[in-house]
PDB file of N, CA and C in Angstrom:
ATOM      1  N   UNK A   1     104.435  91.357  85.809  1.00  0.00           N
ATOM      2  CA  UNK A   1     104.074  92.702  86.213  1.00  0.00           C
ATOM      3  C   UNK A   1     105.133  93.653  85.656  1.00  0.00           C
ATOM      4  N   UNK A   2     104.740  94.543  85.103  1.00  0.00           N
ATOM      5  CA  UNK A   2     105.525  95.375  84.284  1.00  0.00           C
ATOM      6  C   UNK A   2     106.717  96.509  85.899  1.00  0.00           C
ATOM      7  N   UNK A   3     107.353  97.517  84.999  1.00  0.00           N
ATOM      8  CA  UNK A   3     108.309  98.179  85.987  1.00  0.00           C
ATOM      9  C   UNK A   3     107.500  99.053  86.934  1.00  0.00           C
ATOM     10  N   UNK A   4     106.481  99.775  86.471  1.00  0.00           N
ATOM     11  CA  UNK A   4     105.788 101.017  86.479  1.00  0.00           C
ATOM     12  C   UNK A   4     104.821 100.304  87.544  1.00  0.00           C
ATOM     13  N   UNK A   5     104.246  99.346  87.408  1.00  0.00           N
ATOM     14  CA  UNK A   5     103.151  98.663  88.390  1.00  0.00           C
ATOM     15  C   UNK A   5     103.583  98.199  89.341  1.00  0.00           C
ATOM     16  N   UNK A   6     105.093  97.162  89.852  1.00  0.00           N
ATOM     17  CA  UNK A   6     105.563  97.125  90.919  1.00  0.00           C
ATOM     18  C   UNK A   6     106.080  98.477  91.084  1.00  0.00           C
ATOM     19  N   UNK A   7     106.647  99.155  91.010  1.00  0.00           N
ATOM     20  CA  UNK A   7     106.843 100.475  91.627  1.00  0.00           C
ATOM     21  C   UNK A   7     105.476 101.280  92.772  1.00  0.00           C
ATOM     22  N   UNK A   8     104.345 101.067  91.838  1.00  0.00           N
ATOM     23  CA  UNK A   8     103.111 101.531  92.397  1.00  0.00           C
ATOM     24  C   UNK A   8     102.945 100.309  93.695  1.00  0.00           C
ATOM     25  N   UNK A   9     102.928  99.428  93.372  1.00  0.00           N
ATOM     26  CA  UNK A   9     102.692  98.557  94.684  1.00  0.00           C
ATOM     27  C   UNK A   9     103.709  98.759  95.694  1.00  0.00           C
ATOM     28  N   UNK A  10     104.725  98.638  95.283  1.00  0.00           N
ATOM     29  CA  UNK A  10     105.705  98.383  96.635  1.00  0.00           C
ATOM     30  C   UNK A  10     105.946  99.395  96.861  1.00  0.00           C
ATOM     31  N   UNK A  11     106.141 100.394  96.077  1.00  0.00           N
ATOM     32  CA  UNK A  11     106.677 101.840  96.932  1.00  0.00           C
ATOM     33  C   UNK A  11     105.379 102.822  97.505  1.00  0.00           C
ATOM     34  N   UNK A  12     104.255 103.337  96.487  1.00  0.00           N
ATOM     35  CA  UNK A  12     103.173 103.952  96.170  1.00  0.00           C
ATOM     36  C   UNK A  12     102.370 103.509  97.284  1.00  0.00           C
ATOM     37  N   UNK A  13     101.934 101.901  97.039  1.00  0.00           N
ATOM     38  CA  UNK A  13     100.763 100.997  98.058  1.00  0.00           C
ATOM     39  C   UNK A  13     101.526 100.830  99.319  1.00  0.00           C
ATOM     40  N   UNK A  14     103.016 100.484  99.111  1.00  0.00           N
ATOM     41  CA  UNK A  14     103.887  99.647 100.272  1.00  0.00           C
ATOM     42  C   UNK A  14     103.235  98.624 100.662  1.00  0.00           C
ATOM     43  N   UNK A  15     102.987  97.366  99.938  1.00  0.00           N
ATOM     44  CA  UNK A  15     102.726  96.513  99.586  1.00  0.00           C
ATOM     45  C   UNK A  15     103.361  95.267  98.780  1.00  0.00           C
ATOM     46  N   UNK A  16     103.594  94.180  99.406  1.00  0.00           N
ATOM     47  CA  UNK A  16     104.996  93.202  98.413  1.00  0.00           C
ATOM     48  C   UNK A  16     104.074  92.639  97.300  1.00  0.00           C
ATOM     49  N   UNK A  17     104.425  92.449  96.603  1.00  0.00           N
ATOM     50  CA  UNK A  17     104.252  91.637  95.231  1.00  0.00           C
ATOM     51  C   UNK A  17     103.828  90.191  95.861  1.00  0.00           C
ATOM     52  N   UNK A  18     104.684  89.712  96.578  1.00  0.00           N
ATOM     53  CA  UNK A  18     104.955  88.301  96.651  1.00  0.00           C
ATOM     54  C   UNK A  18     104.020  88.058  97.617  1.00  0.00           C
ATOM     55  N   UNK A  19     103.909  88.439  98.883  1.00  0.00           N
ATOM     56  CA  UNK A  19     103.081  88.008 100.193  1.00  0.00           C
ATOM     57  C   UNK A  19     101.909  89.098 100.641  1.00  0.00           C
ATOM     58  N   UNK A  20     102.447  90.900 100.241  1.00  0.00           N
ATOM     59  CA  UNK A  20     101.079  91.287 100.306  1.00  0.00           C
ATOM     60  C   UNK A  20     101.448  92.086 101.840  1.00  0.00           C
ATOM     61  N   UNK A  21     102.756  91.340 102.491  1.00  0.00           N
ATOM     62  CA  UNK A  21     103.133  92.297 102.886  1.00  0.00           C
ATOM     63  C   UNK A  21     103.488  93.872 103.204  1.00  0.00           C
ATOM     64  N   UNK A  22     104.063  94.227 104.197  1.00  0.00           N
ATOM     65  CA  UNK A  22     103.817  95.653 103.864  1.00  0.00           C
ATOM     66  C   UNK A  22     106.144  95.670 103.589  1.00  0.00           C
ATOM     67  N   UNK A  23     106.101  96.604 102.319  1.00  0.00           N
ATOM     68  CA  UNK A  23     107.310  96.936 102.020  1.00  0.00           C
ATOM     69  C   UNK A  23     107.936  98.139 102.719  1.00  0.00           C
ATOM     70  N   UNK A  24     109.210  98.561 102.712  1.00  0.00           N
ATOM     71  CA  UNK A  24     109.350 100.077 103.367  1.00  0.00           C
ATOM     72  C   UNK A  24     111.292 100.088 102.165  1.00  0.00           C
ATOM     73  N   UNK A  25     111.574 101.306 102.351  1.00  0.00           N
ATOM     74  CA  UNK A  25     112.654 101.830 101.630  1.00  0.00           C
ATOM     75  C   UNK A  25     113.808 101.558 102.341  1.00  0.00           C
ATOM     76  N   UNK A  26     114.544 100.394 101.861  1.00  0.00           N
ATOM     77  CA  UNK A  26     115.838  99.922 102.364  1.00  0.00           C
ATOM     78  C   UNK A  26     116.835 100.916 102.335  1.00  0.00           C
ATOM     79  N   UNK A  27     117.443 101.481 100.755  1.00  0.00           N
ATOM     80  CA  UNK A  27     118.779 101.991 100.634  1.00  0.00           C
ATOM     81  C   UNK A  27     117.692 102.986  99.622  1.00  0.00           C
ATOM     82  N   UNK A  28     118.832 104.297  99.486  1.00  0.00           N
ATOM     83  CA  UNK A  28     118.680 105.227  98.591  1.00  0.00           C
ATOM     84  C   UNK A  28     120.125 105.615  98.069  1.00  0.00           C
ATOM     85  N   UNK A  29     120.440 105.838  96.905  1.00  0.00           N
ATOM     86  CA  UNK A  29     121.998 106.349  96.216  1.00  0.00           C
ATOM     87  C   UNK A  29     121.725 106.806  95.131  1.00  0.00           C
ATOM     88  N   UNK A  30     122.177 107.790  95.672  1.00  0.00           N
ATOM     89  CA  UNK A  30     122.238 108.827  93.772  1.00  0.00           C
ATOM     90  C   UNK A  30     123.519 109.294  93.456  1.00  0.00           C
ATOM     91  N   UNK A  31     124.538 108.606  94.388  1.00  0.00           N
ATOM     92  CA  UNK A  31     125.977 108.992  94.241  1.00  0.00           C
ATOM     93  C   UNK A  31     125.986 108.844  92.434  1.00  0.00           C
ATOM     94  N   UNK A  32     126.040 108.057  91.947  1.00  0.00           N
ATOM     95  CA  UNK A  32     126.054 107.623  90.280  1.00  0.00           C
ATOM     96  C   UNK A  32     125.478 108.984  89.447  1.00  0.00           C
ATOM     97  N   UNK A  33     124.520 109.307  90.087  1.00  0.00           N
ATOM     98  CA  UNK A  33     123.646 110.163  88.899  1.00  0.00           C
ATOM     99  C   UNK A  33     122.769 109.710  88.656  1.00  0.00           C
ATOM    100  N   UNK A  34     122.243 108.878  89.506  1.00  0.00           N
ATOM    101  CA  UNK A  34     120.775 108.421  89.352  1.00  0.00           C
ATOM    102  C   UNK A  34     120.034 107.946  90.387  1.00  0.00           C
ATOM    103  N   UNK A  35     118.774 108.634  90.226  1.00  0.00           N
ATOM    104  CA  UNK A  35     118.389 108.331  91.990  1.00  0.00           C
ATOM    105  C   UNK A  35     117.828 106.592  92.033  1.00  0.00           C
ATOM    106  N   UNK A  36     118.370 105.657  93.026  1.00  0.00           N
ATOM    107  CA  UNK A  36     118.724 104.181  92.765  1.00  0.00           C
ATOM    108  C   UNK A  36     118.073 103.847  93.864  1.00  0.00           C
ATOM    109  N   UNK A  37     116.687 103.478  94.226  1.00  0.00           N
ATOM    110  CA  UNK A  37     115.953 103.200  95.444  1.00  0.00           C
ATOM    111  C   UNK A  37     115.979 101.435  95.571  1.00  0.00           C
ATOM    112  N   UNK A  38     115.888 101.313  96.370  1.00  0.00           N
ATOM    113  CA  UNK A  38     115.858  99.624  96.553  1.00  0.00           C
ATOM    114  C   UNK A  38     114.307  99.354  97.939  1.00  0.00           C
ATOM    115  N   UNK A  39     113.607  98.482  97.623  1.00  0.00           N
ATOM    116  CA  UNK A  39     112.639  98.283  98.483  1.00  0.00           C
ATOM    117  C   UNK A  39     112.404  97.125  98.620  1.00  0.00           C
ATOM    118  N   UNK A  40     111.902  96.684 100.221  1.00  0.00           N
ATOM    119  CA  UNK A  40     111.971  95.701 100.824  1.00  0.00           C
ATOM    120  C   UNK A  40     110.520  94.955 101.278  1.00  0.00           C
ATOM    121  N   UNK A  41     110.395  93.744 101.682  1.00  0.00           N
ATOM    122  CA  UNK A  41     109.628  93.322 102.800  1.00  0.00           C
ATOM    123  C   UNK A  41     110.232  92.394 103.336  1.00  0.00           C
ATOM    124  N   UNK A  42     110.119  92.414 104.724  1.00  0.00           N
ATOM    125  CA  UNK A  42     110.690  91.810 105.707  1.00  0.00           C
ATOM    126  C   UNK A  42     110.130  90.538 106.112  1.00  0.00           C
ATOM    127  N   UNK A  43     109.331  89.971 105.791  1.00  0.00           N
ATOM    128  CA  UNK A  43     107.652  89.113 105.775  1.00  0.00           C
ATOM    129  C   UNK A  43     108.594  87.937 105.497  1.00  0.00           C
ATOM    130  N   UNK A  44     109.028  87.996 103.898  1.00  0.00           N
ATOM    131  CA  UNK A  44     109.034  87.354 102.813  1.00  0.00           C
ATOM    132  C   UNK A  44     110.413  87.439 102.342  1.00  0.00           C
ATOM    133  N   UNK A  45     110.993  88.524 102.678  1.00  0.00           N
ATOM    134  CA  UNK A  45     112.503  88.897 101.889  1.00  0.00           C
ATOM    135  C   UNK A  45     112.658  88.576 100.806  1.00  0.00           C
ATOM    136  N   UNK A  46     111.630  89.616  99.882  1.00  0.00           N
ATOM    137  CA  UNK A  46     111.467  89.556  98.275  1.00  0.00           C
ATOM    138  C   UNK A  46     112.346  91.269  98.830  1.00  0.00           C
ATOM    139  N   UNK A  47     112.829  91.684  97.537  1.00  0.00           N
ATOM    140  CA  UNK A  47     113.613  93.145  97.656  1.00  0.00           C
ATOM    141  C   UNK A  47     113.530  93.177  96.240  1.00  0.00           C
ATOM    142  N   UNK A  48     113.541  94.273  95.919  1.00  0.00           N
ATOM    143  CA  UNK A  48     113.461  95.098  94.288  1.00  0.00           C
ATOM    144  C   UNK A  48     114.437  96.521  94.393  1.00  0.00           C
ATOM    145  N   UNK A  49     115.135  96.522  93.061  1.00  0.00           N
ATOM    146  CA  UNK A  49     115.462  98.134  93.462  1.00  0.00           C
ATOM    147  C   UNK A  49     115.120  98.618  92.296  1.00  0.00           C
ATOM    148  N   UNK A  50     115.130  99.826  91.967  1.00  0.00           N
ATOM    149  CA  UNK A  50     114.364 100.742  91.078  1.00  0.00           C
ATOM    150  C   UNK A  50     115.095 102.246  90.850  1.00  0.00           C
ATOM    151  N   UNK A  51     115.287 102.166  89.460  1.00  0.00           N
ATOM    152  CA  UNK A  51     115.678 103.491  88.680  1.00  0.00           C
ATOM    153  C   UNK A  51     115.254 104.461  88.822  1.00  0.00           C
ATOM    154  N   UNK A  52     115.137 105.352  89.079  1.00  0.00           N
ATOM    155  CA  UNK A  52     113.858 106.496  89.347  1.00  0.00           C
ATOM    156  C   UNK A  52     114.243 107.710  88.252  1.00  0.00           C
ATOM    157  N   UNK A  53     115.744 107.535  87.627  1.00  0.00           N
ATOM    158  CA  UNK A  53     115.846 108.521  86.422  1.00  0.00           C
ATOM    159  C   UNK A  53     117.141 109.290  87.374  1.00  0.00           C
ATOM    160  N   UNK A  54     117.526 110.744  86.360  1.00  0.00           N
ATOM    161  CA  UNK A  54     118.375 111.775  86.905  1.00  0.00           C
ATOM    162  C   UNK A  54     118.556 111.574  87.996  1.00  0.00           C
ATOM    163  N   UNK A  55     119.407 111.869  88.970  1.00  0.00           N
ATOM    164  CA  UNK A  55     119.255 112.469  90.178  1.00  0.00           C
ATOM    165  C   UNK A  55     118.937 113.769  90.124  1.00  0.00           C
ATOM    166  N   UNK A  56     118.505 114.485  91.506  1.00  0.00           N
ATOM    167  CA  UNK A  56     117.808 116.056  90.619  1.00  0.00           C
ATOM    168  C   UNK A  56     119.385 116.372  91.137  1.00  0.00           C
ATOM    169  N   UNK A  57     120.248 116.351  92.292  1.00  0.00           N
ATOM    170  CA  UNK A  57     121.616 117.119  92.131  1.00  0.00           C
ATOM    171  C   UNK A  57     122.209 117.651  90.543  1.00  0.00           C
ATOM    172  N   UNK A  58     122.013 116.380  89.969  1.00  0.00           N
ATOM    173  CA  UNK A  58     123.184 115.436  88.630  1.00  0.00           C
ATOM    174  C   UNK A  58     121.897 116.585  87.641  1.00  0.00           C
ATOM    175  N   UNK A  59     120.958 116.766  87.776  1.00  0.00           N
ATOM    176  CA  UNK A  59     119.974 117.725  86.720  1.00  0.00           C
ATOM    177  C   UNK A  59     120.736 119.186  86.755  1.00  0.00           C
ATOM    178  N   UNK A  60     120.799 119.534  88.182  1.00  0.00           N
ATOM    179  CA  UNK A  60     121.118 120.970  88.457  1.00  0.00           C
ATOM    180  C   UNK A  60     122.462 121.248  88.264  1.00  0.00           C
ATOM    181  N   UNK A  61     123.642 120.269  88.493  1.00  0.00           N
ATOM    182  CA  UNK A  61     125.204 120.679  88.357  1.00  0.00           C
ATOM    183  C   UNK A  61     125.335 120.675  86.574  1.00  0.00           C
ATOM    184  N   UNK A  62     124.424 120.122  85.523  1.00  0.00           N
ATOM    185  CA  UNK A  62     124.329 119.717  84.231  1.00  0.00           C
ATOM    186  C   UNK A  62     123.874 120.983  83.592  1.00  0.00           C
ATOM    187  N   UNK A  63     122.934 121.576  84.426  1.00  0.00           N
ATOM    188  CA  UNK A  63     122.331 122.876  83.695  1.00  0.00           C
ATOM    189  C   UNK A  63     123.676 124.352  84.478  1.00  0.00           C
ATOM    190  N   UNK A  64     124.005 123.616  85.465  1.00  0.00           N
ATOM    191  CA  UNK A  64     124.765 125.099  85.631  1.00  0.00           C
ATOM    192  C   UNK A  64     126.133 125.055  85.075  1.00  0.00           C
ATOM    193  N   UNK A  65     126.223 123.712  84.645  1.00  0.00           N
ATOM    194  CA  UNK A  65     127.326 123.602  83.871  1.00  0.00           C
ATOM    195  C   UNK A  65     127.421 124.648  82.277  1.00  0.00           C
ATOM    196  N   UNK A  66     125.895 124.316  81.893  1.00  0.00           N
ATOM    197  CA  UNK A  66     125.952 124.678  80.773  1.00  0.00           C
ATOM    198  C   UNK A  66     125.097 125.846  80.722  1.00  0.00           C
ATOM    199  N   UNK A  67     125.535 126.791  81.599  1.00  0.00           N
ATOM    200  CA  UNK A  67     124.871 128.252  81.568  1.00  0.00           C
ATOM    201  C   UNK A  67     125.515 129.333  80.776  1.00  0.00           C
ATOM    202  N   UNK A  68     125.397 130.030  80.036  1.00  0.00           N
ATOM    203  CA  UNK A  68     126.117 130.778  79.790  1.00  0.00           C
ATOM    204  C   UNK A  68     127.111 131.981  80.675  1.00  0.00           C
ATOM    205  N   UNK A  69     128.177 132.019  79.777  1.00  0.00           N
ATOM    206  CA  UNK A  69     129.179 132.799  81.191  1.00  0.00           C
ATOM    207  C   UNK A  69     130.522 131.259  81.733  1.00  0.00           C
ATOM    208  N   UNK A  70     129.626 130.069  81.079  1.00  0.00           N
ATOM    209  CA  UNK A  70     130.595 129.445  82.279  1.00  0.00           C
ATOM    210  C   UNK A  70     131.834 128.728  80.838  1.00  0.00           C
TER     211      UNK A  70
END
């Protein structure tokens, strides 16, 4: 199963891959600069975590960095 399709199941459906279970959102951190989700089922204790890209903070301190004036 590709990245994009478990994402849709476990986060989207909340639904496990493995048992069909229902998943829910363990941890969230975007301390790094990237929003870093991790998801669970409790059923089965299969867990995935997932890239989600930028953080939007880490988008907005990047553009006001580079505003003119600064």
């Amino acid at each position: 199963m590709d990245e994009r399709a478990l994402y849709d199941l476990a986060c989207v459906e909340r639904r496990c891959p493995r048992c069909d279970g229902r998943t829910r959102q363990i941890d969230k951190d975007t301390s790094s600069g990237r929003e870093m989700r991790e998801y669970g089922c409790e059923a089965c204790g299969w867990n995935h975590g997932f890239d989600l890209g930028v953080a939007l903070w880490k988008m907005m301190s990047d553009a006001k960095n580079r505003a003119p004036g600064k």
